[in-house]
C-alpha atoms as a PDB file:
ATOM      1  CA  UNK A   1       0.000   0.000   0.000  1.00  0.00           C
ATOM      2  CA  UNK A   2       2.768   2.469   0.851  1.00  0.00           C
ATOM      3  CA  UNK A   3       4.404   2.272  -2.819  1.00  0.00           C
ATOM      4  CA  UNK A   4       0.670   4.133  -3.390  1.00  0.00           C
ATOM      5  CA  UNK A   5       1.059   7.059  -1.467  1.00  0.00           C
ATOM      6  CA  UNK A   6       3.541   8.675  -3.281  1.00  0.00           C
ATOM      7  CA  UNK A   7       1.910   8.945  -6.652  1.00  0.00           C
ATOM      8  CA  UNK A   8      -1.271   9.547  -5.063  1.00  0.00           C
ATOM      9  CA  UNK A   9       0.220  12.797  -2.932  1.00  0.00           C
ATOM     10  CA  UNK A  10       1.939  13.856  -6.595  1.00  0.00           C
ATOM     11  CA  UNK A  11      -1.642  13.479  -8.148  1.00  0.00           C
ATOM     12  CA  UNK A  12      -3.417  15.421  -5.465  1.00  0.00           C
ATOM     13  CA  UNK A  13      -0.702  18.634  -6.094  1.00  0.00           C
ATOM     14  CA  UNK A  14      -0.628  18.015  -9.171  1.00  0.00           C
ATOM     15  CA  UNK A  15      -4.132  18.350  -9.279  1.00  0.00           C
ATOM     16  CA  UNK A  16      -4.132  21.564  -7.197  1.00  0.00           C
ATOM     17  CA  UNK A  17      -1.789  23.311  -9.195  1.00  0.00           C
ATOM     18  CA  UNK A  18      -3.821  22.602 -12.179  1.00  0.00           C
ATOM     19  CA  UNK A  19      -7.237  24.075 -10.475  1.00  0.00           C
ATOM     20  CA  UNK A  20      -4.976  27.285  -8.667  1.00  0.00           C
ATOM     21  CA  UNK A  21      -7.487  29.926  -9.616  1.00  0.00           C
ATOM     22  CA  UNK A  22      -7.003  33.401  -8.003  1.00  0.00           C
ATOM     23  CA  UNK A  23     -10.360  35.153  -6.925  1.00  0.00           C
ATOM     24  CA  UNK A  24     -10.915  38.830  -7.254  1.00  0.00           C
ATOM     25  CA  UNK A  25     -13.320  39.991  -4.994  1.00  0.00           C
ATOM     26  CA  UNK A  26     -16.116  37.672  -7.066  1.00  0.00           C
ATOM     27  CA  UNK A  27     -15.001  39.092 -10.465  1.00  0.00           C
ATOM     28  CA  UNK A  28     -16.307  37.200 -12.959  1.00  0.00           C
ATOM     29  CA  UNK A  29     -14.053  38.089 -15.724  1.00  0.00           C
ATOM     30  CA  UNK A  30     -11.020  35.764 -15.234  1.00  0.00           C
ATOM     31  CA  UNK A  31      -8.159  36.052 -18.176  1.00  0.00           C
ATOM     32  CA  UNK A  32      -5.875  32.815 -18.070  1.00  0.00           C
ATOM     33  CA  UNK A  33      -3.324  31.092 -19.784  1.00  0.00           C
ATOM     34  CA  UNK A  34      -2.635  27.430 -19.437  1.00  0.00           C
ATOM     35  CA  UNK A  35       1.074  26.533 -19.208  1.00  0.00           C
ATOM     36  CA  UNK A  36       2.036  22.868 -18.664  1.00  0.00           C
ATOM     37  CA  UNK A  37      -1.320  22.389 -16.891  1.00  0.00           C
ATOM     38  CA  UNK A  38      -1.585  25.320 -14.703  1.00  0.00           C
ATOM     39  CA  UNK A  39      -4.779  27.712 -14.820  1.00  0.00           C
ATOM     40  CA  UNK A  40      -2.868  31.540 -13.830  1.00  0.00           C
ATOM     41  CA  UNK A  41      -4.381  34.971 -13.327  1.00  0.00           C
ATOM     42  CA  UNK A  42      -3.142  37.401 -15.622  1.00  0.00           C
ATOM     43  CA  UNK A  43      -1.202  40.381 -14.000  1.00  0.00           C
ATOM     44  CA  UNK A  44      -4.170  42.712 -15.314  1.00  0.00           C
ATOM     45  CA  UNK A  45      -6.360  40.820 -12.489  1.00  0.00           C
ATOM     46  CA  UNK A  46      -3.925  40.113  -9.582  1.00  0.00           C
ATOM     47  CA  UNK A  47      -3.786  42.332  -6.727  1.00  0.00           C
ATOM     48  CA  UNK A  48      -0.614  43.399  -4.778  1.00  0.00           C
ATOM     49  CA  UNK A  49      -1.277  40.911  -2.611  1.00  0.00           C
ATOM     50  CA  UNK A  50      -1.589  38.048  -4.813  1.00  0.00           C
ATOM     51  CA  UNK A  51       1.326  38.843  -6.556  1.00  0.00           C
ATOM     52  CA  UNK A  52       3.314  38.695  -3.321  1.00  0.00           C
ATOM     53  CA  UNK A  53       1.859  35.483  -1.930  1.00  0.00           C
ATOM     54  CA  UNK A  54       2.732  33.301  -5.843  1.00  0.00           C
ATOM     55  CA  UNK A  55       5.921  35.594  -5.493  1.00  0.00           C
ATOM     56  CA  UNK A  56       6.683  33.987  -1.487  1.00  0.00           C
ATOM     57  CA  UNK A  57       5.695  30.783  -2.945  1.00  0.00           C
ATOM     58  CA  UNK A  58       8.299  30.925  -5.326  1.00  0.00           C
ATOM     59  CA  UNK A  59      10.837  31.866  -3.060  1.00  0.00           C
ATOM     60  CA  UNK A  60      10.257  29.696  -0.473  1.00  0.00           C
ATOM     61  CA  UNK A  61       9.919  26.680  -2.962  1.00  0.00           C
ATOM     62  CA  UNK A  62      13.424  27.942  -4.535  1.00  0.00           C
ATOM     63  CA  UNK A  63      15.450  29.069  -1.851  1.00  0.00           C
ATOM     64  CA  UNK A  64      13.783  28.099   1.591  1.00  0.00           C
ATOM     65  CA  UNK A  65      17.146  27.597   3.122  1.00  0.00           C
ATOM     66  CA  UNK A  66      18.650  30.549   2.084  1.00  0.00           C
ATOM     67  CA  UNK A  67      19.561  33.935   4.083  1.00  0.00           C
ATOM     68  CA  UNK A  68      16.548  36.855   4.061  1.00  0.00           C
ATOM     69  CA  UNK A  69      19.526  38.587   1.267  1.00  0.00           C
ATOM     70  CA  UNK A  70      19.071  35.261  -0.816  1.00  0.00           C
ATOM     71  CA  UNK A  71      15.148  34.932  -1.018  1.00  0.00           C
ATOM     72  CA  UNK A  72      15.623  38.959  -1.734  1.00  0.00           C
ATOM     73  CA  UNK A  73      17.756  38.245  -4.195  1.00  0.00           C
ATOM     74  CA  UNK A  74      15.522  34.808  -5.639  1.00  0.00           C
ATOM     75  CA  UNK A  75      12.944  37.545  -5.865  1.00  0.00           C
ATOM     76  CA  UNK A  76      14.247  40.322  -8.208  1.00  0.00           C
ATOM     77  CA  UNK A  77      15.474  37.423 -10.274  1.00  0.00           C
ATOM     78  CA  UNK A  78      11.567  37.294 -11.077  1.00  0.00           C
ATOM     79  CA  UNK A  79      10.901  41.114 -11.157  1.00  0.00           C
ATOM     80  CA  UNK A  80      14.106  41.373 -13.622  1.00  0.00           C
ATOM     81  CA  UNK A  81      13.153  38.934 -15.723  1.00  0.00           C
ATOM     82  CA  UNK A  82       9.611  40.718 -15.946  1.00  0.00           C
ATOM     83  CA  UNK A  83      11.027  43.901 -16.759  1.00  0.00           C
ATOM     84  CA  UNK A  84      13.338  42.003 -19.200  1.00  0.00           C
ATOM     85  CA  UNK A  85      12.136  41.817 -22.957  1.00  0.00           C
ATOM     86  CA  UNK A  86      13.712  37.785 -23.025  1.00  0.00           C
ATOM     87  CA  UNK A  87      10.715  36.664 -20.745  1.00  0.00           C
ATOM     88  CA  UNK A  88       7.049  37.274 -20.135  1.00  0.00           C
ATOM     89  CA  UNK A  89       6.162  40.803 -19.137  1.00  0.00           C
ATOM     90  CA  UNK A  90       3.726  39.225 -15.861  1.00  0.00           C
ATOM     91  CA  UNK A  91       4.910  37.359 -12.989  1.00  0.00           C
ATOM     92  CA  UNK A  92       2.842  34.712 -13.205  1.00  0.00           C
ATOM     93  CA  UNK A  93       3.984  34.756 -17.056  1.00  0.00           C
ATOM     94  CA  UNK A  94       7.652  34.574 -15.347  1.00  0.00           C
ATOM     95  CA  UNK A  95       6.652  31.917 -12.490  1.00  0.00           C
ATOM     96  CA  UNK A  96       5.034  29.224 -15.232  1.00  0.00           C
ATOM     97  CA  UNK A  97       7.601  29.620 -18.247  1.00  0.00           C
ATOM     98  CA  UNK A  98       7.994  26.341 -19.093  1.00  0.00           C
ATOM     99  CA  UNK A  99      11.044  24.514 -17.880  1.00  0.00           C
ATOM    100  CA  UNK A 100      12.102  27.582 -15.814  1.00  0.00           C
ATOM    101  CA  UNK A 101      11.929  26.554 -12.143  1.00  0.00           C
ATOM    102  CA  UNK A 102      11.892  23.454 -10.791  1.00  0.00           C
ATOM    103  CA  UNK A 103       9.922  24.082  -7.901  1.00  0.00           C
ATOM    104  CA  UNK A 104       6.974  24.826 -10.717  1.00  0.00           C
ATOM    105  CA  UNK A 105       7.572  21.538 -12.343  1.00  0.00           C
ATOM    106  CA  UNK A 106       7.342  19.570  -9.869  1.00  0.00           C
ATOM    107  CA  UNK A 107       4.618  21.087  -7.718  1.00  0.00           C
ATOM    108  CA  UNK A 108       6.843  22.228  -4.704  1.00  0.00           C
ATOM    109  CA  UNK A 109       5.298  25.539  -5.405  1.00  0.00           C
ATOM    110  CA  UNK A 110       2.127  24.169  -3.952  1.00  0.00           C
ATOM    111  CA  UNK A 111       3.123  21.693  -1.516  1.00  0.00           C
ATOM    112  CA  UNK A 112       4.561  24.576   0.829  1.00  0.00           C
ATOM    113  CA  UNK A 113       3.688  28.062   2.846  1.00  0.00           C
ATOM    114  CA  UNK A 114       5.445  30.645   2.728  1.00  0.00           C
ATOM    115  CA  UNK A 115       6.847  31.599   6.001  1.00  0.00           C
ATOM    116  CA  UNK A 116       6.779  35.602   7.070  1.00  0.00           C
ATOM    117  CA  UNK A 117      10.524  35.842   6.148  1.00  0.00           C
ATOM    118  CA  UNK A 118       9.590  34.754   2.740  1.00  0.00           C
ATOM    119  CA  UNK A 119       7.092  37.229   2.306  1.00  0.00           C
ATOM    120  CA  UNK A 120       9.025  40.268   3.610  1.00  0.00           C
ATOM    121  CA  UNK A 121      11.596  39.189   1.058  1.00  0.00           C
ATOM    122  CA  UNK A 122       8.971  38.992  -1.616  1.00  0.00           C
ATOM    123  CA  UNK A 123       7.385  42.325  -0.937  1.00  0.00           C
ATOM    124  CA  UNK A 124      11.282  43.903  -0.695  1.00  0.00           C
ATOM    125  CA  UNK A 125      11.992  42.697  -4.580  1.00  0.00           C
ATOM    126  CA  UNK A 126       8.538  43.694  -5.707  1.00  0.00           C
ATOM    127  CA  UNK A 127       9.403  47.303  -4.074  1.00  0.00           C
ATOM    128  CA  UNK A 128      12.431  47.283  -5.946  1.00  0.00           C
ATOM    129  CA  UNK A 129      15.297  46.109  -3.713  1.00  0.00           C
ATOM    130  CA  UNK A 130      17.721  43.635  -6.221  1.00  0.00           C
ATOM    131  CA  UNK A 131      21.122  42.928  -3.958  1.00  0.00           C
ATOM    132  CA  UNK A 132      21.404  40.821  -7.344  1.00  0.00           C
ATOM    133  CA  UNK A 133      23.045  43.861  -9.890  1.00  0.00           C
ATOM    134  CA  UNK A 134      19.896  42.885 -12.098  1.00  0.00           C
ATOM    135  CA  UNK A 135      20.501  39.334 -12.270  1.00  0.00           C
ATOM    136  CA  UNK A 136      18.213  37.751 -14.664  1.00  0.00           C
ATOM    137  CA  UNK A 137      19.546  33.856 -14.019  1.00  0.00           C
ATOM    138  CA  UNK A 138      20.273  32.355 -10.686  1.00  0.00           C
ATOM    139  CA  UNK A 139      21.056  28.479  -9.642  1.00  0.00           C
ATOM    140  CA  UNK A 140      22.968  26.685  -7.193  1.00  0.00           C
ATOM    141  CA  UNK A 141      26.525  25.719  -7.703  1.00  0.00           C
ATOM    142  CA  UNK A 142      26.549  22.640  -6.237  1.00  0.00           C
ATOM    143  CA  UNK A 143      23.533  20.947  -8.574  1.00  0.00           C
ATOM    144  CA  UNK A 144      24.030  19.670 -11.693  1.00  0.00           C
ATOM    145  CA  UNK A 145      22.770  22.569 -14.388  1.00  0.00           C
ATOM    146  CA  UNK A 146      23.307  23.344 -18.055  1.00  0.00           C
ATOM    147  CA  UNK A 147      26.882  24.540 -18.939  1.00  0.00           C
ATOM    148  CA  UNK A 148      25.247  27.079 -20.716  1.00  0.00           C
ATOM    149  CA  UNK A 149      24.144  28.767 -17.268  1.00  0.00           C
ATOM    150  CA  UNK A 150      28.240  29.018 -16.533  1.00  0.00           C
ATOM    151  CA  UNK A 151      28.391  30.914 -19.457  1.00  0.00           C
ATOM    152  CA  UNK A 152      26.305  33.701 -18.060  1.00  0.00           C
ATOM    153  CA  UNK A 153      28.254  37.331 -16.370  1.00  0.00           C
ATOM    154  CA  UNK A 154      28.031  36.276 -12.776  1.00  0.00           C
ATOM    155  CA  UNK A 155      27.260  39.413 -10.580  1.00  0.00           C
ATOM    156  CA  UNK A 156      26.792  37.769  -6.924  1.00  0.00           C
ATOM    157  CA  UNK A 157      26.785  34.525  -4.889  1.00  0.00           C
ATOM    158  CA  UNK A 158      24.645  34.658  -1.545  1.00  0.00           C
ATOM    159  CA  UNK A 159      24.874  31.106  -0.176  1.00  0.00           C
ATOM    160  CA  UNK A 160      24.022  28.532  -2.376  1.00  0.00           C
ATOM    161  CA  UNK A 161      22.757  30.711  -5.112  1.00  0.00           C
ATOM    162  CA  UNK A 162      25.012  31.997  -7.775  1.00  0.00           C
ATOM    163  CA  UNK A 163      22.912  35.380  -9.719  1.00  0.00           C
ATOM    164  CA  UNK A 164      23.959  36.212 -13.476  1.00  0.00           C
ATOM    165  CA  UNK A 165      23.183  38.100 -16.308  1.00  0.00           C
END
């Protein structure tokens, strides 16, 4: 029975990640995009707040056991890359590129809560703070990645996150 649990716990977020629908005060007009299964709210109809709580989910899926500095720094990864003609111009466009974090693939994003260092972090990139020299890459050093990443101007390193251009 146990060999069951697994895939049935990967189903279940799975499942939840494909149903994540944010509400807007009982708007009825709902814009979304499906990418690799996910339903997302367009930037047009996320609040502040929504932003920051997929933005702390994020962070906390990618870099839970970093520094406050590192989740900071996680953080205006995103807000670079959506002010960065390369990638979507939304952070939820950002968050669900296909293939672009991990922690999106494989449902992490879902499967944790953000803690209230996490969301302090989140809040400090979305106000503009990048301790990243406007980083648009980041990954950790000590995971396999694509040599291509190595080829990328490195600006920073804050634990086990290396930030590029």
């Amino acid at each position: 029975m146990g060999k069951y649990i697994k895939p049935v716990i990967f189903m279940l977020l799975f499942a939840m990640a494909c149903t994540y629908v944010v509400i807007d005060a009982g708007r009825a007009e709902r814009e979304t995009t499906m990418a690799q299964g996910e339903t997302v709210a367009t930037a047009a109809t996320m609040s502040y707040n929504e932003k920051v709580s997929l933005l702390s989910r994020l962070i906390q899926a990618e870099a839970e056991a970093e520094p406050y500095i590192g989740k900071v720094a996680v953080g205006a990864v995103l807000m670079n890359r959506v002010n960065n003609s390369q990638f979507p111009n939304t952070l939820s466009g950002v968050i669900y590129q296909s293939g672009a974090f991990e922690s999106v693939s494989n449902g992490r994003i879902w499967a944790i809560n953000p803690t209230s260092e996490t969301t302090k972090a989140a809040q400090a990139a979305m106000n503009g703070w990048d301790p990243t020299y406007g980083a648009i890459y980041f990954w950790n050093p000590y995971k396999p990645v694509n040599k291509w990443m190595w080829t990328r101007t490195i600006t920073v390193q804050y634990y086990n996150h290396i930030f590029a251009r």
